[in-house]
Protein backbone atom coordinates (compact mmCIF):
# COMPACT_ATOMS: atom_id res chain seq x y z
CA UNK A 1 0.14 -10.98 22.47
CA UNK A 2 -2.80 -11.49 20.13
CA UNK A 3 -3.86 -13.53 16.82
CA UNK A 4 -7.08 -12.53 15.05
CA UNK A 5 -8.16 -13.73 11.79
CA UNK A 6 -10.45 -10.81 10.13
CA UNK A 7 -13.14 -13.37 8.13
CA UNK A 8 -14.45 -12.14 4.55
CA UNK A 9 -17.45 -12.56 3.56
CA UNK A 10 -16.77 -15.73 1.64
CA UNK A 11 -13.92 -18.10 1.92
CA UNK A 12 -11.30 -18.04 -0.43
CA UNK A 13 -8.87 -20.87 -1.68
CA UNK A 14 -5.16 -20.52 -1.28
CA UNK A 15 -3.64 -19.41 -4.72
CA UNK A 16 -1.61 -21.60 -6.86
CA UNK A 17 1.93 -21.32 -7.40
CA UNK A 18 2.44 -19.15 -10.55
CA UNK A 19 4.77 -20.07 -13.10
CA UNK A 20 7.28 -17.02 -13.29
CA UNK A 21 9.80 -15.88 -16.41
CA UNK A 22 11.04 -13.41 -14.63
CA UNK A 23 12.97 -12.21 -11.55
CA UNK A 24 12.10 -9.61 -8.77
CA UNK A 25 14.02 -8.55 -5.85
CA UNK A 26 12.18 -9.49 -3.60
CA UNK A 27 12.51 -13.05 -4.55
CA UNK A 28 16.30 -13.12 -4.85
CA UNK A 29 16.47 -11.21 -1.12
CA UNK A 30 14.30 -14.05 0.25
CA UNK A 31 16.50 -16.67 -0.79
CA UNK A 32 19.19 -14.46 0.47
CA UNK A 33 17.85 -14.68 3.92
CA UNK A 34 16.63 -18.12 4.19
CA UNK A 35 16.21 -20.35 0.32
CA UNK A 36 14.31 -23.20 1.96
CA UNK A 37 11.80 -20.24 2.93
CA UNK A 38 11.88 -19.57 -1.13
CA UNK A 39 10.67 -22.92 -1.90
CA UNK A 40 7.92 -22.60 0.20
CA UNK A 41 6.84 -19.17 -1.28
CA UNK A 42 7.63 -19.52 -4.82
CA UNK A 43 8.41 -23.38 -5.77
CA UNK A 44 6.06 -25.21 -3.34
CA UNK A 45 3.17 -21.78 -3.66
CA UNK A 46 2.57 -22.15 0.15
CA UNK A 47 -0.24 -20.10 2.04
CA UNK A 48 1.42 -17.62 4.82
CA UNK A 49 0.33 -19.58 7.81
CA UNK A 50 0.22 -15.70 9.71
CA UNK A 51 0.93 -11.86 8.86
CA UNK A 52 2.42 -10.24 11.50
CA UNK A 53 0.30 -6.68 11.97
CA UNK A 54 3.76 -4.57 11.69
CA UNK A 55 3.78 -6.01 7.92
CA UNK A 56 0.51 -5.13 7.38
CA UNK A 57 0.49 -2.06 9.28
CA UNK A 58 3.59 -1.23 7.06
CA UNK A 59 1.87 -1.76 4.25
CA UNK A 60 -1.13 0.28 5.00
CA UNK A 61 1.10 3.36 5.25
CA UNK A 62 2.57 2.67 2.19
CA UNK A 63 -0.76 2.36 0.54
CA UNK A 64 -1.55 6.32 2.28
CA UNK A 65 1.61 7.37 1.11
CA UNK A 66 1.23 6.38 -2.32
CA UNK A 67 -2.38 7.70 -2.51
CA UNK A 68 -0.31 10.79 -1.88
CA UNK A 69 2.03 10.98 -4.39
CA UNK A 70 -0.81 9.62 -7.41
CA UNK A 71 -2.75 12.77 -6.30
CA UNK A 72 0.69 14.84 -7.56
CA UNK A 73 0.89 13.03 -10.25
CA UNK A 74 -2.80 13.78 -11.69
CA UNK A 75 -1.95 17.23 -11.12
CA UNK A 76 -4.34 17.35 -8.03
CA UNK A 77 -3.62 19.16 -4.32
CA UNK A 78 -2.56 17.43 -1.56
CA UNK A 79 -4.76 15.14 -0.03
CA UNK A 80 -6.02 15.19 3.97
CA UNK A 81 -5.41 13.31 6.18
CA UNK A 82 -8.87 11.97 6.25
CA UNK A 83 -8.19 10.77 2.47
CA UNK A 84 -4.53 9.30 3.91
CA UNK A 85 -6.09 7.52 6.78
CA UNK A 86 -9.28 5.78 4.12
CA UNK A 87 -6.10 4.73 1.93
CA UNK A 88 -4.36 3.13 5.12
CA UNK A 89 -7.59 1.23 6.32
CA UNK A 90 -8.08 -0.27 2.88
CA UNK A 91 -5.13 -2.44 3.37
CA UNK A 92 -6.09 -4.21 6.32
CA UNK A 93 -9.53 -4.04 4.81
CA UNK A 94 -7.97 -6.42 2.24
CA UNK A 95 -6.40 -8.22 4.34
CA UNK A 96 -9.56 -9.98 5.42
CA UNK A 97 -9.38 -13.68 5.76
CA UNK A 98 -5.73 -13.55 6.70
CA UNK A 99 -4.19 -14.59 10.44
CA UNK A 100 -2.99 -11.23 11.66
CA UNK A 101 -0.18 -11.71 14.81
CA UNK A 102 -0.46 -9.14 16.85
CA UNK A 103 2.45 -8.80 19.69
CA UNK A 104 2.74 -5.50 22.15
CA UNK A 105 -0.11 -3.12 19.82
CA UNK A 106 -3.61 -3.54 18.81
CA UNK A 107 -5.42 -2.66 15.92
CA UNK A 108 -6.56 0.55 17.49
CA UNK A 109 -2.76 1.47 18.76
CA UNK A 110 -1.65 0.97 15.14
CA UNK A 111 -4.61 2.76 14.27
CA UNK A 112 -3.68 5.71 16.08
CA UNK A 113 0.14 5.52 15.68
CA UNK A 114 -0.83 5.74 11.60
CA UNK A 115 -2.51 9.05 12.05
CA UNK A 116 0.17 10.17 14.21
CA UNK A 117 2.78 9.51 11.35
CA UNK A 118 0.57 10.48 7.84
CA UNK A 119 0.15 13.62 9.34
CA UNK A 120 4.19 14.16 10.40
CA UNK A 121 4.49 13.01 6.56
CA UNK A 122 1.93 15.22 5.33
CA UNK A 123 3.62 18.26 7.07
CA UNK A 124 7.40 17.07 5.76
CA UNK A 125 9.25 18.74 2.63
CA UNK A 126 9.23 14.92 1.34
CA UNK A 127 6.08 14.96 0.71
CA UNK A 128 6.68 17.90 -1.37
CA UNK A 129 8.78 17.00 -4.54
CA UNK A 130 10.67 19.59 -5.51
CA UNK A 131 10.90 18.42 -9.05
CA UNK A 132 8.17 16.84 -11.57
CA UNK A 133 6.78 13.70 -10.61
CA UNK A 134 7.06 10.67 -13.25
CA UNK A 135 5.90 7.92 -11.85
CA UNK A 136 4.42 6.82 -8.73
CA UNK A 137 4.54 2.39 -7.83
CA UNK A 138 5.66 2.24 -11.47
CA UNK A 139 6.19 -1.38 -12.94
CA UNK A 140 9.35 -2.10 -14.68
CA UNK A 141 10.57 -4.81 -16.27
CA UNK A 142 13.57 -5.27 -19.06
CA UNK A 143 17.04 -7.57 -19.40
CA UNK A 144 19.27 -6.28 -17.49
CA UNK A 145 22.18 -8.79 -16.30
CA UNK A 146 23.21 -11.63 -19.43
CA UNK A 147 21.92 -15.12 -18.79
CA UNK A 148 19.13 -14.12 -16.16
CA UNK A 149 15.35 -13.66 -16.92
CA UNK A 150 13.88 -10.10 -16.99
CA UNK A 151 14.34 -8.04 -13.61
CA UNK A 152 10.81 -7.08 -12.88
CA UNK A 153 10.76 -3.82 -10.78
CA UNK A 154 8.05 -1.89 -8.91
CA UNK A 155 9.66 1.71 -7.73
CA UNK A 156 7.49 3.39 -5.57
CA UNK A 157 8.58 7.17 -6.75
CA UNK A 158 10.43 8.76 -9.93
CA UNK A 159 10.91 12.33 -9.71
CA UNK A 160 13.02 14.80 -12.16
CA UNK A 161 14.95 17.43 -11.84
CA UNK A 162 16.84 19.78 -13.77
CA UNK A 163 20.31 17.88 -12.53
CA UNK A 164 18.78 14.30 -12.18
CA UNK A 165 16.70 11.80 -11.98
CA UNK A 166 15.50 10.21 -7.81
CA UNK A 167 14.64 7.13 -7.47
CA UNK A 168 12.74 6.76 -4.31
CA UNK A 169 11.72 4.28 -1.97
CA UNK A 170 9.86 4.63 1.26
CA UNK A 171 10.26 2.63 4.33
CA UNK A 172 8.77 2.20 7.85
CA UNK A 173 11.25 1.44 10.38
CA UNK A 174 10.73 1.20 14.04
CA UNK A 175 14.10 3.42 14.92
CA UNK A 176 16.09 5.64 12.77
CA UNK A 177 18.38 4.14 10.41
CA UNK A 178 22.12 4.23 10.28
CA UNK A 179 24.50 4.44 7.57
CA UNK A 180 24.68 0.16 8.02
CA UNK A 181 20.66 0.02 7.08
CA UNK A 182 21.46 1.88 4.08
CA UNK A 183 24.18 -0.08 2.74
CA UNK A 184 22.28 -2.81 3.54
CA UNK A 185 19.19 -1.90 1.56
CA UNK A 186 20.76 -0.31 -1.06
CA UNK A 187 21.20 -3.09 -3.72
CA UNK A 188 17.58 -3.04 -4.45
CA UNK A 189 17.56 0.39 -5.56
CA UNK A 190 20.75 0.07 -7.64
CA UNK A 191 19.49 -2.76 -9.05
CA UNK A 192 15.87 -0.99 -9.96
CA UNK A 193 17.83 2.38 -11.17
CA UNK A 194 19.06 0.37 -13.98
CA UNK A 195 15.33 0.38 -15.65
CA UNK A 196 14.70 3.62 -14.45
CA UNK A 197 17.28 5.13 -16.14
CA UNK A 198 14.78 5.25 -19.25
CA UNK A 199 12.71 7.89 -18.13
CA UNK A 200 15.65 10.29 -18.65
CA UNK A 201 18.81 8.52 -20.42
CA UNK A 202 21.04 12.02 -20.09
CA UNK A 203 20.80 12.38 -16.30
CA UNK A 204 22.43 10.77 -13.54
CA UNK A 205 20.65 8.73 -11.22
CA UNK A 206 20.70 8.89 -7.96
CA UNK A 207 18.36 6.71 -5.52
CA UNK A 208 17.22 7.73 -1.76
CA UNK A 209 15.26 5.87 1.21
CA UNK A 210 12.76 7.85 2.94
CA UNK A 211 12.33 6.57 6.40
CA UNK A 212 9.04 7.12 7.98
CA UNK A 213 9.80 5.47 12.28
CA UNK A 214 7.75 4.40 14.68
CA UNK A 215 9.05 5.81 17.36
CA UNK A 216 7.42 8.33 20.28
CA UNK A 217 8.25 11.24 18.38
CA UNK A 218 7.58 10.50 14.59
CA UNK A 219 10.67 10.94 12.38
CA UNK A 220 11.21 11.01 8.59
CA UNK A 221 14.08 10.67 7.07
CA UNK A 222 16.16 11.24 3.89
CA UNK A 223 18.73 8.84 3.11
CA UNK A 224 20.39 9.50 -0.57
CA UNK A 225 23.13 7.79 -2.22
CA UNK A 226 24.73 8.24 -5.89
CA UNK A 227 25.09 5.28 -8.14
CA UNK A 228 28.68 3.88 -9.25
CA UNK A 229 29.01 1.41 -12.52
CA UNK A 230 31.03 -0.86 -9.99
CA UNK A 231 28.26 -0.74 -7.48
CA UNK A 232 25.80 -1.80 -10.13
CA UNK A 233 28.05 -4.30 -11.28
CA UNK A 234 28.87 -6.07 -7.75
CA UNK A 235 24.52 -6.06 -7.66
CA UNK A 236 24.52 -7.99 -10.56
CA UNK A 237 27.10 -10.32 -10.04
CA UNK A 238 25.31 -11.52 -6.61
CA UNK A 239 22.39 -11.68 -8.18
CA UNK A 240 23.42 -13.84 -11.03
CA UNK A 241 25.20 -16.85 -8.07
CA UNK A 242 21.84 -16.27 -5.98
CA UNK A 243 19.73 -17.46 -9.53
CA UNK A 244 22.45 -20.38 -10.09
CA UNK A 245 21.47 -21.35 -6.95
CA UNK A 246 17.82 -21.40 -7.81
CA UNK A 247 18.56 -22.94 -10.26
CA UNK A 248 20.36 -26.35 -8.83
CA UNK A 249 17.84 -26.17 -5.85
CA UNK A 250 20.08 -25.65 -3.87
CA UNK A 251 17.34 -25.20 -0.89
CA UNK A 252 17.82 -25.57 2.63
CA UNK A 253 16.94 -23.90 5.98
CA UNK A 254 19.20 -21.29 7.35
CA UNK A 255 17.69 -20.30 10.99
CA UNK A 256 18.38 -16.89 12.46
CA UNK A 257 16.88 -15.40 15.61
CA UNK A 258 16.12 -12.21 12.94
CA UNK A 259 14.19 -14.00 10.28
CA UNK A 260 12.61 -16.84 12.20
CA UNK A 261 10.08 -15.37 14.87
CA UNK A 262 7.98 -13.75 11.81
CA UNK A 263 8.11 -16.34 9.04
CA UNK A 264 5.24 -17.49 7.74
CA UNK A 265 6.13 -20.90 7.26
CA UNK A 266 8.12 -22.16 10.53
CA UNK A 267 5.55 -25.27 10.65
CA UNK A 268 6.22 -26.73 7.47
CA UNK A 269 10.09 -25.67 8.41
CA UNK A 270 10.00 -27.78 11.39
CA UNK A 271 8.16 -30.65 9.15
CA UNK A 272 10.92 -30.80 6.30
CA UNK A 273 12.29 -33.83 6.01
CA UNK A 274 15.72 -32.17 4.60
């Protein structure tokens, strides 16, 4: 196992805690998982201590396959891989400054693993909507559940159909998910298809994980599910309790051998008072 810290060119102060008036997903699944971790990213504004390189390496393919899908969008061919791997090495490139944990891979393993998996995606029908594409990392944001702020969404894919409208969002997973990661994941995107809905208020929506893994031989897969008014309901409902929550500070640590190992913040964890 390895730490590096990749130094800019200038140091950079830690950013202040922003004042927020609205809600994203990502917030409300952190406090899920562990609230006293919430205060420390978005009441208290604290620094990661250290990125673990699958994050970043996650996001890096991401970043590729999003370059991807603007091309489409412009109306421009498919890029190469060469244009997929430049988008991929700009994340880390940004990354600069930050404390990258690195455990069984390198840089260069990732490295090579990326190219490995951009050019499985490249090859796959995924990567070749067959309807129009809207809107690629779009940012929504609209009132959505009574009493809350504004939901504030960022989807990475909206394509149409003739039938509907897809609501995509890509993942990379070290095995291939089961019907259990879906269910588990899928409140986000029912949750996000209410602003999508928008784009085209006479179709039905239905939202889908694409699963790019990690594994020897690359796989992608497509996971789609339709959209019930009681699913989107029960997503509210949770929700709206997790923001009470917030709301009385109700903030404490909840350890978990899942969570624990790659949070940022287990030093100031062990260093709460309570």
């Amino acid at each position: 196992m390895s730490t590096i810290t990749l130094q800019p060119a200038g140091a950079r102060a830690p950013p202040a805690p922003k004042s927020r008036d609205y809600l994203s997903y990502s917030a409300i699944s952190t406090y899920a998982k562990c609230p006293l971790r919430y205060f420390f990213k978005y009441i208290a504004g604290l620094p990661d201590e250290l990125v673990s390189a699958s994050l970043v390496f996650g996001g890096a393919i991401h970043r590729a396959v999003e370059h991807h899908f603007r091309e489409l969008l412009a109306g421009n061919p498919p890029v190469t891989l060469s244009d997929l791997m430049a988008a991929y090495q700009t994340e880390w490139t940004e990354r600069e400054g930050s404390k990258i944990h690195f455990g069984k891979d390198s840089k260069l393993s990732l490295d090579t693993l990326a190219a490995r998996m951009l050019d499985a995606f490249r090859q796959h029908d995924l990567a070749k909507p067959s309807g129009r594409v809207l809107a690629v990392e779009e940012e929504l944001r609209g009132a959505i559940i009574p009493g809350l702020p504004d939901i504030l969404a960022r989807i990475d894919l909206i394509v149409e159909t003739p039938d509907e409208l897809i609501v995509s969002d890509w993942k990379t997973s070290r095995t291939k998910w089961s019907q259990e990661n879906v269910d588990e994941s899928a409140d986000q995107l029912i949750l996000y298809s209410e602003l999508a809905r928008d784009f085209a208020p006479d179709k039905a929506v239905r939202i889908e994980f694409a699963v790019l893994t990690k594994t020897k031989d690359i796989n992608i897969e497509r996971h789609r599910l339709g959209v019930s008014r009681g699913q989107v309901d029960r997503t509210k409902r949770i929700v709206s309790r997790i923001y009470r929550a917030i709301q009385a500070e109700h903030f404490y640590p909840a350890p978990s051998p899942m969570n624990c190992p790659g949070c940022p913040f287990r030093e100031p964890c062990r260093k709460w008072p309570g």
